[in-house]
PDB file of N, CA and C in Angstrom:
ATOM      1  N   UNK A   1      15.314  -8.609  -3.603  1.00  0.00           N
ATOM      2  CA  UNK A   1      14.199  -9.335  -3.034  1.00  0.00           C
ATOM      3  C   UNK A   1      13.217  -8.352  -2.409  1.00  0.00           C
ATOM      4  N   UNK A   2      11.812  -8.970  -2.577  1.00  0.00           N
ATOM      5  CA  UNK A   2      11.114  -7.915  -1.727  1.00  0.00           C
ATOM      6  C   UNK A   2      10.212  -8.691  -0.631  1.00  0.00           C
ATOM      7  N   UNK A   3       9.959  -8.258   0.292  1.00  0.00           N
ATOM      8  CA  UNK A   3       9.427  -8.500   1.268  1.00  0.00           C
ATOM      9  C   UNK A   3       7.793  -8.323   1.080  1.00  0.00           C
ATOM     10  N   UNK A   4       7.341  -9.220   1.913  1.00  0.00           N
ATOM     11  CA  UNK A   4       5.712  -9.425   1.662  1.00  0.00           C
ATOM     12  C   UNK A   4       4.963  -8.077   2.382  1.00  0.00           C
ATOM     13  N   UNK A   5       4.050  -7.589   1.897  1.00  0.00           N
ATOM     14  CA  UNK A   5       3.545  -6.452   2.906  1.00  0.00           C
ATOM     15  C   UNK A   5       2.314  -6.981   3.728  1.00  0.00           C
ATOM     16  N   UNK A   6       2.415  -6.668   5.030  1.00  0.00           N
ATOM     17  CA  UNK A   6       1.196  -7.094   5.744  1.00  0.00           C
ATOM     18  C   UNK A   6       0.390  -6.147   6.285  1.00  0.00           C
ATOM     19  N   UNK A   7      -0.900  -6.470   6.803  1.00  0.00           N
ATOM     20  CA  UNK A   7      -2.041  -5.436   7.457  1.00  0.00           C
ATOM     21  C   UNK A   7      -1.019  -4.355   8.562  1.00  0.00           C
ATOM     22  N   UNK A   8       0.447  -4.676   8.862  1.00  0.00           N
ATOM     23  CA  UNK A   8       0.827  -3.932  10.061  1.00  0.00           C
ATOM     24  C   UNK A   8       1.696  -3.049   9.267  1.00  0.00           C
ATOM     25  N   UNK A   9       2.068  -2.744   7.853  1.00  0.00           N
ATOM     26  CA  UNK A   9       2.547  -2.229   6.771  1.00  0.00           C
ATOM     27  C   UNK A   9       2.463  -0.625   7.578  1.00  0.00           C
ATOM     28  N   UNK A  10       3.678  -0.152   6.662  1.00  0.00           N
ATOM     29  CA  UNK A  10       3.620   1.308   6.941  1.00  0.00           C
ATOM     30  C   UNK A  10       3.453   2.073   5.594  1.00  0.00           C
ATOM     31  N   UNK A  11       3.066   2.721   5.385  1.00  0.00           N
ATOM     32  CA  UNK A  11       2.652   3.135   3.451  1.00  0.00           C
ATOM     33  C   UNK A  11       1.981   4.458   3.945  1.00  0.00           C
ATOM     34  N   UNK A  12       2.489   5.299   2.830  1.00  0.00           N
ATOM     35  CA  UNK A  12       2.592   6.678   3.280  1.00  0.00           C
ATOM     36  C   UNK A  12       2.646   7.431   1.462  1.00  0.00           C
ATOM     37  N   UNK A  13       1.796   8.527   1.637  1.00  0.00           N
ATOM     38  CA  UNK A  13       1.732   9.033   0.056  1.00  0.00           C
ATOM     39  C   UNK A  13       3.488   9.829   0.489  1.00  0.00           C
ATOM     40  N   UNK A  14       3.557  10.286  -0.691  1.00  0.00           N
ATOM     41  CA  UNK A  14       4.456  11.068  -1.185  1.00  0.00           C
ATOM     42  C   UNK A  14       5.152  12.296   0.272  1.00  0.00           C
ATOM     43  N   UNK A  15       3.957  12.787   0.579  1.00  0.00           N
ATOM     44  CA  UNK A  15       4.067  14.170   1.769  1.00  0.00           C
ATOM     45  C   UNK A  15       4.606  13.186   2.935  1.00  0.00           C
ATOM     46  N   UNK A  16       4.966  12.182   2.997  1.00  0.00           N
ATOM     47  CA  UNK A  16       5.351  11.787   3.968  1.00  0.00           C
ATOM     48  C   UNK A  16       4.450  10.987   5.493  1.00  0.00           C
ATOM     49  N   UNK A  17       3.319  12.326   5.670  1.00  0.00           N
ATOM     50  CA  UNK A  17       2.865  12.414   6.585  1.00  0.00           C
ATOM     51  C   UNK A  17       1.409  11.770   6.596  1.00  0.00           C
ATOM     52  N   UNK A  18       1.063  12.075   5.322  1.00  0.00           N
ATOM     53  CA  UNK A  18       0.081  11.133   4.991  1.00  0.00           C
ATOM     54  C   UNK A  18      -0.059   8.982   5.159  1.00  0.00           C
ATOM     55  N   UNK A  19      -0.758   8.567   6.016  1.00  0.00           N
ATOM     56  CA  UNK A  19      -0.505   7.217   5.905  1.00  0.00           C
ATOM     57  C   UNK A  19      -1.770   6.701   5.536  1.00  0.00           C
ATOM     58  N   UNK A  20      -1.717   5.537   5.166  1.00  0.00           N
ATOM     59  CA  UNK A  20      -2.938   4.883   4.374  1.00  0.00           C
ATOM     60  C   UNK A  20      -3.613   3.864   5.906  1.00  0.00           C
ATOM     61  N   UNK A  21      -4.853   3.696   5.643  1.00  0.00           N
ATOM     62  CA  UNK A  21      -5.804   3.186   6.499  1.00  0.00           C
ATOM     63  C   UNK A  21      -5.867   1.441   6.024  1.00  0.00           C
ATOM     64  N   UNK A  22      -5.032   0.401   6.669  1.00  0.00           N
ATOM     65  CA  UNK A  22      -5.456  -0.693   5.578  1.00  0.00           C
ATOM     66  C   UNK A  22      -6.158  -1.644   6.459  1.00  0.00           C
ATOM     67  N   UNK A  23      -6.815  -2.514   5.079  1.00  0.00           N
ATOM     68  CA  UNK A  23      -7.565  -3.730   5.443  1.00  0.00           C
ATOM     69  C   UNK A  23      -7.585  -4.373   4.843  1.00  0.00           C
ATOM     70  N   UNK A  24      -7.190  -5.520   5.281  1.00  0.00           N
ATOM     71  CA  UNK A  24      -6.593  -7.266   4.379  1.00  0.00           C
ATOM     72  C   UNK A  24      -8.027  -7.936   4.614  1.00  0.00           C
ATOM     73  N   UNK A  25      -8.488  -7.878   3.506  1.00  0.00           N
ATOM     74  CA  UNK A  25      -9.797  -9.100   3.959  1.00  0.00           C
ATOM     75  C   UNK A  25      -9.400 -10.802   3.934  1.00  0.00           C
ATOM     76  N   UNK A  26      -8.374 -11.310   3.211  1.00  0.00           N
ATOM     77  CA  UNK A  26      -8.005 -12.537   3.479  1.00  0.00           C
ATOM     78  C   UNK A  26      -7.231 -12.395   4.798  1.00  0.00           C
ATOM     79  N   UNK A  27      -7.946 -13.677   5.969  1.00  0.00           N
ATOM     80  CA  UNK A  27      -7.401 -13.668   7.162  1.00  0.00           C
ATOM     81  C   UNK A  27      -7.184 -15.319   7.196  1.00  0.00           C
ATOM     82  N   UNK A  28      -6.359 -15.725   6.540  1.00  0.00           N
ATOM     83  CA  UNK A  28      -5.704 -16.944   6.543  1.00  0.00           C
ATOM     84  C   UNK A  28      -4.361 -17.443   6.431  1.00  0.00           C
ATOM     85  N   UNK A  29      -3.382 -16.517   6.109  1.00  0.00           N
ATOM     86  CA  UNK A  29      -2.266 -16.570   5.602  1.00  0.00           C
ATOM     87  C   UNK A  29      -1.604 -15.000   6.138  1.00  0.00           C
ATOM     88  N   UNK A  30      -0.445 -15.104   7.514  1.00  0.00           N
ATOM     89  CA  UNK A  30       0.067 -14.543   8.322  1.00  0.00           C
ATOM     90  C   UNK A  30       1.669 -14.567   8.464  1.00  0.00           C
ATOM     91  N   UNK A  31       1.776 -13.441   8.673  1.00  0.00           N
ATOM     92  CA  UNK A  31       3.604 -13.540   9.025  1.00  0.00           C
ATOM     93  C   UNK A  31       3.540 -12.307   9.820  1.00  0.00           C
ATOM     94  N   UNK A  32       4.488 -13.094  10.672  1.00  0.00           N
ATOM     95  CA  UNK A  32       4.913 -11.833  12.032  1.00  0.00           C
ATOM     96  C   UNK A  32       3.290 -11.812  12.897  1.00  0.00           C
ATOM     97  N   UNK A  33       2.416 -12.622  12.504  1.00  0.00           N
ATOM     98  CA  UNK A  33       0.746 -12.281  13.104  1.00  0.00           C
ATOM     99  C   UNK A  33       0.068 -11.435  12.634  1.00  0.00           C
ATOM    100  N   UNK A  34       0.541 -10.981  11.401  1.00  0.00           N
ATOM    101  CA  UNK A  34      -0.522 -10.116  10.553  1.00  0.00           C
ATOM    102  C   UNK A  34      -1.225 -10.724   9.621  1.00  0.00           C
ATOM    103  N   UNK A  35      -2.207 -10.352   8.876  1.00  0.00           N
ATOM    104  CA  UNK A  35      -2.957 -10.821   7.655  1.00  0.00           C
ATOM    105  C   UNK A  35      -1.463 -10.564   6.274  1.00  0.00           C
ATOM    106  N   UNK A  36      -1.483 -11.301   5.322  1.00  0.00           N
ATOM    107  CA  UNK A  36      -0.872 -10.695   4.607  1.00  0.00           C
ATOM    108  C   UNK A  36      -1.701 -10.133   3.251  1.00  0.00           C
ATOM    109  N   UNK A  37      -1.257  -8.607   2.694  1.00  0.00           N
ATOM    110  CA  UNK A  37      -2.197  -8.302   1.825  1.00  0.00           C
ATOM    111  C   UNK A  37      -2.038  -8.818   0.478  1.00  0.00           C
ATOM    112  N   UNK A  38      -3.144  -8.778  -0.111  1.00  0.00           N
ATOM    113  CA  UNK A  38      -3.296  -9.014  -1.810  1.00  0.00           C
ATOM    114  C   UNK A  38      -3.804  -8.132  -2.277  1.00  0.00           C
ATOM    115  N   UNK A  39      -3.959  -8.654  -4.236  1.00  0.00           N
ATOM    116  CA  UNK A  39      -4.331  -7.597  -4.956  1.00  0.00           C
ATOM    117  C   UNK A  39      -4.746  -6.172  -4.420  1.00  0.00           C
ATOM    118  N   UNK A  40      -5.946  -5.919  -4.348  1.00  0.00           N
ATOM    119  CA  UNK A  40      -6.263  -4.595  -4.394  1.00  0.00           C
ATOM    120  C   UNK A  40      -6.317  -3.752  -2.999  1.00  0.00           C
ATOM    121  N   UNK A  41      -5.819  -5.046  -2.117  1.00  0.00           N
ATOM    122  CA  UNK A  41      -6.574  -4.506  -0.443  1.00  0.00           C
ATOM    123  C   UNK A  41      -5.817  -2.479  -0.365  1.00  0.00           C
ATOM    124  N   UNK A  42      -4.751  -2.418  -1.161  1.00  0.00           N
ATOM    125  CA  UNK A  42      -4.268  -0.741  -0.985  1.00  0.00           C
ATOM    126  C   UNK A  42      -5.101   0.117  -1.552  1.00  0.00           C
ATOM    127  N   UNK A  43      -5.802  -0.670  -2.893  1.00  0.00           N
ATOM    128  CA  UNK A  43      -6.812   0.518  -3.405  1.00  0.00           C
ATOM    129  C   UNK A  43      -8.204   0.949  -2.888  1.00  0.00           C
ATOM    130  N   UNK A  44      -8.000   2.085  -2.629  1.00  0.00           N
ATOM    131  CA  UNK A  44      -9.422   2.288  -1.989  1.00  0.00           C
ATOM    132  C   UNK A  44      -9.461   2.983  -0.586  1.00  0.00           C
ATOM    133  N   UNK A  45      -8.522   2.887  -0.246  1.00  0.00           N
ATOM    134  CA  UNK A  45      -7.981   3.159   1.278  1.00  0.00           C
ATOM    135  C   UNK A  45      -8.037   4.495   1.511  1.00  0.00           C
ATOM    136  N   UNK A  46      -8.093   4.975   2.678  1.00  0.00           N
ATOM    137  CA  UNK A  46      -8.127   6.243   3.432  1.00  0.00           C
ATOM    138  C   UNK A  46      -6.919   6.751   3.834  1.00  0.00           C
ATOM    139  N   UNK A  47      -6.087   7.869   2.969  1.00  0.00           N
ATOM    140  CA  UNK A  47      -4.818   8.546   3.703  1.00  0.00           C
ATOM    141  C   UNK A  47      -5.494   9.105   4.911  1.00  0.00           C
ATOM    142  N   UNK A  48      -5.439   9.492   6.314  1.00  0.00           N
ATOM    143  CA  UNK A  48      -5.181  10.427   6.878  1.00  0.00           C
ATOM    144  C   UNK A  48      -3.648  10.901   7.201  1.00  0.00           C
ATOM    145  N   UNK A  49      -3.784  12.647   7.663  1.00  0.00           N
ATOM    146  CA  UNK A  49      -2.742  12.735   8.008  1.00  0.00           C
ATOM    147  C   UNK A  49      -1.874  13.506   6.877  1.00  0.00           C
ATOM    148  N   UNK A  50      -2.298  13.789   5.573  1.00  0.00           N
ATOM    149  CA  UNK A  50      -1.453  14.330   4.816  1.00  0.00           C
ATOM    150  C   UNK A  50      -1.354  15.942   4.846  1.00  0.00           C
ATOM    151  N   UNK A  51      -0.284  16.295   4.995  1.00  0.00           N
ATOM    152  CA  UNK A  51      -0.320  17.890   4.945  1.00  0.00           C
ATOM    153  C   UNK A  51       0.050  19.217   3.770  1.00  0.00           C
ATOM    154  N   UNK A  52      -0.091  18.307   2.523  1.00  0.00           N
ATOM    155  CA  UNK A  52      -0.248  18.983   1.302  1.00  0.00           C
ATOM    156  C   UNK A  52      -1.818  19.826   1.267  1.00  0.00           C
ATOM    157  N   UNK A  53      -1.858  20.911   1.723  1.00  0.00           N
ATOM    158  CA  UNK A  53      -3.278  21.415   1.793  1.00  0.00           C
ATOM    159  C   UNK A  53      -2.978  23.205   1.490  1.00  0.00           C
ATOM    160  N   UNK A  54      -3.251  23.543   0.624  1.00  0.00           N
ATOM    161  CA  UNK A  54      -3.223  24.880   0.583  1.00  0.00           C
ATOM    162  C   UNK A  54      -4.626  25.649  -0.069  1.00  0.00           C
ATOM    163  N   UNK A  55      -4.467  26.600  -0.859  1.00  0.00           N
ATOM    164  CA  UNK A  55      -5.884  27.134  -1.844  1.00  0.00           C
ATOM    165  C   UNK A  55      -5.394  26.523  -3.166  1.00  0.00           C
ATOM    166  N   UNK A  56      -6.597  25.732  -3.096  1.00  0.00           N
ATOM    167  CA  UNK A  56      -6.196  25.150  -5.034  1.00  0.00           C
ATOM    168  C   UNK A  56      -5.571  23.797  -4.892  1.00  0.00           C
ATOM    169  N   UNK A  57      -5.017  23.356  -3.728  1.00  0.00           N
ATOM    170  CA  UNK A  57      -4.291  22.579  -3.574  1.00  0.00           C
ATOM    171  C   UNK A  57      -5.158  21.024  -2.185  1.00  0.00           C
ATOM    172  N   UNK A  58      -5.460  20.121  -3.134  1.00  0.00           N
ATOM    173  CA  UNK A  58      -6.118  18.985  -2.136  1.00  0.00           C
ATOM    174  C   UNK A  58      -5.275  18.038  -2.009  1.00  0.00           C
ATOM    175  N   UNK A  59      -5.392  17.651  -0.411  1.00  0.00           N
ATOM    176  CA  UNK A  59      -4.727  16.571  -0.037  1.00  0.00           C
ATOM    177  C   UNK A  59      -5.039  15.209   0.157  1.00  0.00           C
ATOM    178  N   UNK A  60      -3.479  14.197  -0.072  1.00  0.00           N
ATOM    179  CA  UNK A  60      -4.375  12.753  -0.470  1.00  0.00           C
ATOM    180  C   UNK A  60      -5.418  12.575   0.637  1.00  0.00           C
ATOM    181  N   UNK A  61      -6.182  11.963   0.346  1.00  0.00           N
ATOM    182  CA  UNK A  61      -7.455  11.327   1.144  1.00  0.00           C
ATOM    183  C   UNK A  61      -7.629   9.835   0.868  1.00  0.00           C
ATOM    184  N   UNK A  62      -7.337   9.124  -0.785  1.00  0.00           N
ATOM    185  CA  UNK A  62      -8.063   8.382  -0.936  1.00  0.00           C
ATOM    186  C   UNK A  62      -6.681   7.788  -1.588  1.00  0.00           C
ATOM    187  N   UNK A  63      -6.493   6.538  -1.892  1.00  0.00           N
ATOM    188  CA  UNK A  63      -6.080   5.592  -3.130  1.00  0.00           C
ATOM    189  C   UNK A  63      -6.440   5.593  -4.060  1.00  0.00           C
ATOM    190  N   UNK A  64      -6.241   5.373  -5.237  1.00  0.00           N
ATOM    191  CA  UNK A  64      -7.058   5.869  -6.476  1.00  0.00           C
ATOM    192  C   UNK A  64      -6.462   4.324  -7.393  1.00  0.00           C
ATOM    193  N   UNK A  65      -5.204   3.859  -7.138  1.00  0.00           N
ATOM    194  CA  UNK A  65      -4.660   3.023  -8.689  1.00  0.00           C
ATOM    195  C   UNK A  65      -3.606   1.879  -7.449  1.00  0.00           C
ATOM    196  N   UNK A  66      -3.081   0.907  -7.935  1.00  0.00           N
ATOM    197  CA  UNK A  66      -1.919   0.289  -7.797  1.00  0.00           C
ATOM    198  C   UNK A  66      -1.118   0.181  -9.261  1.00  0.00           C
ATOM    199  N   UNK A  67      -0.019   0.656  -8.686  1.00  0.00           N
ATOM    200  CA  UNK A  67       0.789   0.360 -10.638  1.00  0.00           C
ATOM    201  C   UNK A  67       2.032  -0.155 -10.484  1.00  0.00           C
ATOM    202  N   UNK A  68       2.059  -0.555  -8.849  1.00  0.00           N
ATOM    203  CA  UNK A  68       3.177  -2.004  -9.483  1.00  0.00           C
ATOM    204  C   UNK A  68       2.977  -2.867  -7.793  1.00  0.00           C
ATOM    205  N   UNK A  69       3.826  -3.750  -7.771  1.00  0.00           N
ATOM    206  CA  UNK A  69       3.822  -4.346  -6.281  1.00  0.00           C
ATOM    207  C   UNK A  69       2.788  -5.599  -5.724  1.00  0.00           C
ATOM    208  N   UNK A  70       2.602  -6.213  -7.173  1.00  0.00           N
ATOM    209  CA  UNK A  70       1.598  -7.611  -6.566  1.00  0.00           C
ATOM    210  C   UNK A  70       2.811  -8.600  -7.630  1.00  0.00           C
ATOM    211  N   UNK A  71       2.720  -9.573  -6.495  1.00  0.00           N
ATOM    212  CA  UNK A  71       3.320 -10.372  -7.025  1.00  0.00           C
ATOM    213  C   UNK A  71       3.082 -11.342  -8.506  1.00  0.00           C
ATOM    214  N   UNK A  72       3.785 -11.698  -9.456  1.00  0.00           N
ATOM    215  CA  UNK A  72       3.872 -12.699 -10.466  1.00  0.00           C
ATOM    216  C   UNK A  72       4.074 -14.340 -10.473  1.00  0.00           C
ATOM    217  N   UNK A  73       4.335 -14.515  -8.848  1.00  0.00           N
ATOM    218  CA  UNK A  73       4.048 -15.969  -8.710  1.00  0.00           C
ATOM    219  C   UNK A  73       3.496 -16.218  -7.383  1.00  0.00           C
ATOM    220  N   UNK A  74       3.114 -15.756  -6.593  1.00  0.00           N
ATOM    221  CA  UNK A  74       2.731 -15.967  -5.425  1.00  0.00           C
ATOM    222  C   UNK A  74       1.127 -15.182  -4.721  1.00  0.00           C
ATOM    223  N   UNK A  75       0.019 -15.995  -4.956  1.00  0.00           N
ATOM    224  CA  UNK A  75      -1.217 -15.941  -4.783  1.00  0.00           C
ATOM    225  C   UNK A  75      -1.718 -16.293  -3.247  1.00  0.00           C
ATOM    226  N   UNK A  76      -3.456 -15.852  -2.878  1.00  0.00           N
ATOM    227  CA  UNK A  76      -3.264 -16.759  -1.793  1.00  0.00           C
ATOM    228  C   UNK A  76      -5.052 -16.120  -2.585  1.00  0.00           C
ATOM    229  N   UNK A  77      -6.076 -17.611  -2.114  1.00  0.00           N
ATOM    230  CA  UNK A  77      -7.296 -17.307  -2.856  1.00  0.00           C
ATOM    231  C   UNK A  77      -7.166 -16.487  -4.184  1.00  0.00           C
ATOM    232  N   UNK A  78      -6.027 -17.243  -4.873  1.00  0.00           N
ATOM    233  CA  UNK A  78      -6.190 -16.903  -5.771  1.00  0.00           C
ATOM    234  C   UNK A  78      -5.810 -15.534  -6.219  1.00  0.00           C
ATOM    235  N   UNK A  79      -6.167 -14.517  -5.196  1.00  0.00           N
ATOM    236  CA  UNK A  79      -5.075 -13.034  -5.662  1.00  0.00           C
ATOM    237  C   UNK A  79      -3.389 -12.968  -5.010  1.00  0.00           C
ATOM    238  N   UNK A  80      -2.826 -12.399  -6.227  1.00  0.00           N
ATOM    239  CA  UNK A  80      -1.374 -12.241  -6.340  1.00  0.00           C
ATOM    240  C   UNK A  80      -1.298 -11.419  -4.537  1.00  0.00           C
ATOM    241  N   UNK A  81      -0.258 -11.696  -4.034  1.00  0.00           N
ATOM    242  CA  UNK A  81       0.176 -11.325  -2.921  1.00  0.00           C
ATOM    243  C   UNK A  81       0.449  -9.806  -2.943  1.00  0.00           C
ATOM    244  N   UNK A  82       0.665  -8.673  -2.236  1.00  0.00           N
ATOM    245  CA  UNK A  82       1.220  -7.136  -2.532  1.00  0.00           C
ATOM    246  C   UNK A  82       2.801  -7.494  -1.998  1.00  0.00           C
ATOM    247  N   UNK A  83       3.791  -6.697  -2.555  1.00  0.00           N
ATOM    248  CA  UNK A  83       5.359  -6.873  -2.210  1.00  0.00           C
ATOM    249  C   UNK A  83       5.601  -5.195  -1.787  1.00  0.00           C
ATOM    250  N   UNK A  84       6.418  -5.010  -1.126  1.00  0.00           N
ATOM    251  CA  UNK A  84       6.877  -3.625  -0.720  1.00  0.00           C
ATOM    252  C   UNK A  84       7.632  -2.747  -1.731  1.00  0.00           C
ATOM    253  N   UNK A  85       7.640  -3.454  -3.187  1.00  0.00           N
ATOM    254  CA  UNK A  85       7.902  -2.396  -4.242  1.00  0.00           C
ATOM    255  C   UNK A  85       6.532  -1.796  -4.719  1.00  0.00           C
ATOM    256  N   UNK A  86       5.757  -2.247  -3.869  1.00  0.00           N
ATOM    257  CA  UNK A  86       4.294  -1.639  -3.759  1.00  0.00           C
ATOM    258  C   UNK A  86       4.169  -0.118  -4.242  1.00  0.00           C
ATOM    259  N   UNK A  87       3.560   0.717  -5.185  1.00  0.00           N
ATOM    260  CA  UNK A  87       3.450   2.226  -5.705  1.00  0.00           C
ATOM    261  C   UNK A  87       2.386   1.941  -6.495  1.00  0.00           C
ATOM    262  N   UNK A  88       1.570   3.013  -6.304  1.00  0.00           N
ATOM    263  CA  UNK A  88       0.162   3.509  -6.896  1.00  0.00           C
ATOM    264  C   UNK A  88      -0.217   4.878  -6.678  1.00  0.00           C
ATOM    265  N   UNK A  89      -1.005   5.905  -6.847  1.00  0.00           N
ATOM    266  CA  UNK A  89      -1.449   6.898  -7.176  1.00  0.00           C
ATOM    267  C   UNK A  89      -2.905   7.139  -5.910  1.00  0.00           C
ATOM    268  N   UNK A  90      -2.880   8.702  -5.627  1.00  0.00           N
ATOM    269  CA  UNK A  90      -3.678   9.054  -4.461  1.00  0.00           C
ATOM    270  C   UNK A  90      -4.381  10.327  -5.745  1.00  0.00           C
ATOM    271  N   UNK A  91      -5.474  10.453  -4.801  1.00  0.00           N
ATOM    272  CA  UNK A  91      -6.392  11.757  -5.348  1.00  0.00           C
ATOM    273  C   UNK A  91      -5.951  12.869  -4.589  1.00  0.00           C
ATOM    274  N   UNK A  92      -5.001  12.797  -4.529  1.00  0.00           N
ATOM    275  CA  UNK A  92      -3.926  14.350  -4.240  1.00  0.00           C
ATOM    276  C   UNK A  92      -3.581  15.289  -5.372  1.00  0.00           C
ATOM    277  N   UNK A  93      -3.342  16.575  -5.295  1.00  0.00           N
ATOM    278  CA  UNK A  93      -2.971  17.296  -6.233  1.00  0.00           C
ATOM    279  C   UNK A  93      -1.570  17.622  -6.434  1.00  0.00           C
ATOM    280  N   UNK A  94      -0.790  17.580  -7.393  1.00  0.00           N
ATOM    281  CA  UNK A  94      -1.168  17.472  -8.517  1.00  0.00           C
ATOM    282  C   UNK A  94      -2.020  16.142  -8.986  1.00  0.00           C
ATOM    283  N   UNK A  95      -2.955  16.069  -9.648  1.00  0.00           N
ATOM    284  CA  UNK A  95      -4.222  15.517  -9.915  1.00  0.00           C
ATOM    285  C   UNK A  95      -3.080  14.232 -10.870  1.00  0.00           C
ATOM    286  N   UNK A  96      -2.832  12.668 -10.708  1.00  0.00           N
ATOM    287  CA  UNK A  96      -2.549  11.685 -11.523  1.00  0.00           C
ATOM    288  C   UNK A  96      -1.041  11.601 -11.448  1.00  0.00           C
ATOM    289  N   UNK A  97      -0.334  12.629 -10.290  1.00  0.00           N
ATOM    290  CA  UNK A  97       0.995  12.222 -10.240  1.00  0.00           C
ATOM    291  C   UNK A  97       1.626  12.380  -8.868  1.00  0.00           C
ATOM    292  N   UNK A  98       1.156  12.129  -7.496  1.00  0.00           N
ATOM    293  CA  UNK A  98       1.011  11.768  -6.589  1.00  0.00           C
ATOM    294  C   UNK A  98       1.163  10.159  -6.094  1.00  0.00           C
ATOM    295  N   UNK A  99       2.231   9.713  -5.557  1.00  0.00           N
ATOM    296  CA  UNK A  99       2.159   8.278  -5.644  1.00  0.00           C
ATOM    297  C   UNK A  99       2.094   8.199  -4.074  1.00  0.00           C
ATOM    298  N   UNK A 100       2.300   6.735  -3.527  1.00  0.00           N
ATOM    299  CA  UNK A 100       1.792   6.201  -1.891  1.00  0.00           C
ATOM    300  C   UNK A 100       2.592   5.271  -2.189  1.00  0.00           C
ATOM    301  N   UNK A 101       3.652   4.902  -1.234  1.00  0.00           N
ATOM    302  CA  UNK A 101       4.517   4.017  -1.264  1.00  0.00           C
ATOM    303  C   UNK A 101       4.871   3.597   0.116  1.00  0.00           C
ATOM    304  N   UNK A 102       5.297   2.316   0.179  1.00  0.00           N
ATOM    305  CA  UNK A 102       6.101   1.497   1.334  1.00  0.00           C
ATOM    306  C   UNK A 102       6.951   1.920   1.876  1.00  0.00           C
ATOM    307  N   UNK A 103       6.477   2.347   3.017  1.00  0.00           N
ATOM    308  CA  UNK A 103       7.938   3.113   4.417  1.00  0.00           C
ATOM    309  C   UNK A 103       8.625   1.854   4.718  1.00  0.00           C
ATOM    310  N   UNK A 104       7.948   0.483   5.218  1.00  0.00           N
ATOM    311  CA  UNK A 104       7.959  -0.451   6.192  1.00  0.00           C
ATOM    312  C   UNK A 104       6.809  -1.508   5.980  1.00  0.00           C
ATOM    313  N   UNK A 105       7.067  -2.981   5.613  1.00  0.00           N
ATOM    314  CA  UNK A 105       6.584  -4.333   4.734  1.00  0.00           C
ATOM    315  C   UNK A 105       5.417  -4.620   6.067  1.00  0.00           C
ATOM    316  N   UNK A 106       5.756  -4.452   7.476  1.00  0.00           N
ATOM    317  CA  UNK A 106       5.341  -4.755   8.161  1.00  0.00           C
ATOM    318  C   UNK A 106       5.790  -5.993   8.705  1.00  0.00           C
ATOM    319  N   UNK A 107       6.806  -6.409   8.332  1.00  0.00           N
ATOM    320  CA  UNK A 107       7.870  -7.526   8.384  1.00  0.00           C
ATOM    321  C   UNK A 107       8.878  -8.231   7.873  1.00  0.00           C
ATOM    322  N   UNK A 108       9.800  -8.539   8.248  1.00  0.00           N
ATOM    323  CA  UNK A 108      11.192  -8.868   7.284  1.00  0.00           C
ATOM    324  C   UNK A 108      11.630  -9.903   7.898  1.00  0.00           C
ATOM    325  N   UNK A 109      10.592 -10.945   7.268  1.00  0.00           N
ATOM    326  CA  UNK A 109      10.480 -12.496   7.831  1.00  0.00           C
ATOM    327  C   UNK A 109      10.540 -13.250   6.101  1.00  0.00           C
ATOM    328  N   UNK A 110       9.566 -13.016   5.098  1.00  0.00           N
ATOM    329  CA  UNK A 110       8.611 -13.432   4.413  1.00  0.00           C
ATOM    330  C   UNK A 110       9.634 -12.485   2.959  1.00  0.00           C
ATOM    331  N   UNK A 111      10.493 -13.053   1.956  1.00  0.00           N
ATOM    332  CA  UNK A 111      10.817 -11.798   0.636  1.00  0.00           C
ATOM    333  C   UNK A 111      10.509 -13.055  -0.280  1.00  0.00           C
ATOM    334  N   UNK A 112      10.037 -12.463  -1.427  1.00  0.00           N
ATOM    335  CA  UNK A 112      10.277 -12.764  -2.854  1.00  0.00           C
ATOM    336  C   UNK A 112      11.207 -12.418  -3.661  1.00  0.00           C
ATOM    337  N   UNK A 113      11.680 -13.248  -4.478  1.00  0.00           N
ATOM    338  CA  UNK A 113      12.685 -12.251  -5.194  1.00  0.00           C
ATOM    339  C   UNK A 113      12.242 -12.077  -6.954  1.00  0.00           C
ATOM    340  N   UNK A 114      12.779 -11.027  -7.340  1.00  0.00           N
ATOM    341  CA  UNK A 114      12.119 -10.071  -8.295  1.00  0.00           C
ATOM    342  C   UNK A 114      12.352 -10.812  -9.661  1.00  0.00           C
TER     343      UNK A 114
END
């Protein structure tokens, strides 16, 4: 089962240290008192905080993709809900294989199962 991810989500690229900046624009549908997110609200987002930085070497900054982690039956306005098997891709280097994944759903009230 996976748990719903909300605006209080913990999501973090790959380096660990890096965390993503989020914002749920649907504010109607809550668990634990958060927004809960949909489709794309992860793409687009602001890592700070990542410490992959060397010469030649850039660190995530941005979201770039989602490539799995919205739900197949559960919508709200119409976009699929995000689940904490949540993984997508940052503009970190190595350049297209850098992923950002779910530390923490932001609550373990709310699961789907797979």
């Amino acid at each position: 089962m996976w748990y719903w991810v909300t605006l209080d989500a913990d999501i973090r690229c790959e380096h660990k240290l890096g965390k993503l900046d989020l914002i749920a624009p649907e504010d109607f549908v809550f668990v634990s008192g958060q927004p809960v997110l949909t489709d794309h609200d992860p793409v687009g987002r602001p890592i700070g905080g990542c410490p992959n930085l060397s010469v030649g070497i850039k660190p995530c900054t941005t979201t770039v993709n989602l490539q799995r982690g919205e739900s197949g039956f559960v919508t709200i306005a119409g976009k699929p809900i995000v689940r904490a098997d949540l993984a997508g891709l940052t503009d970190g280097t190595p350049q297209g294989q850098v992923k950002y994944r779910v530390d923490h759903p932001g609550q373990t009230l709310v699961t789907e199962a797979p």
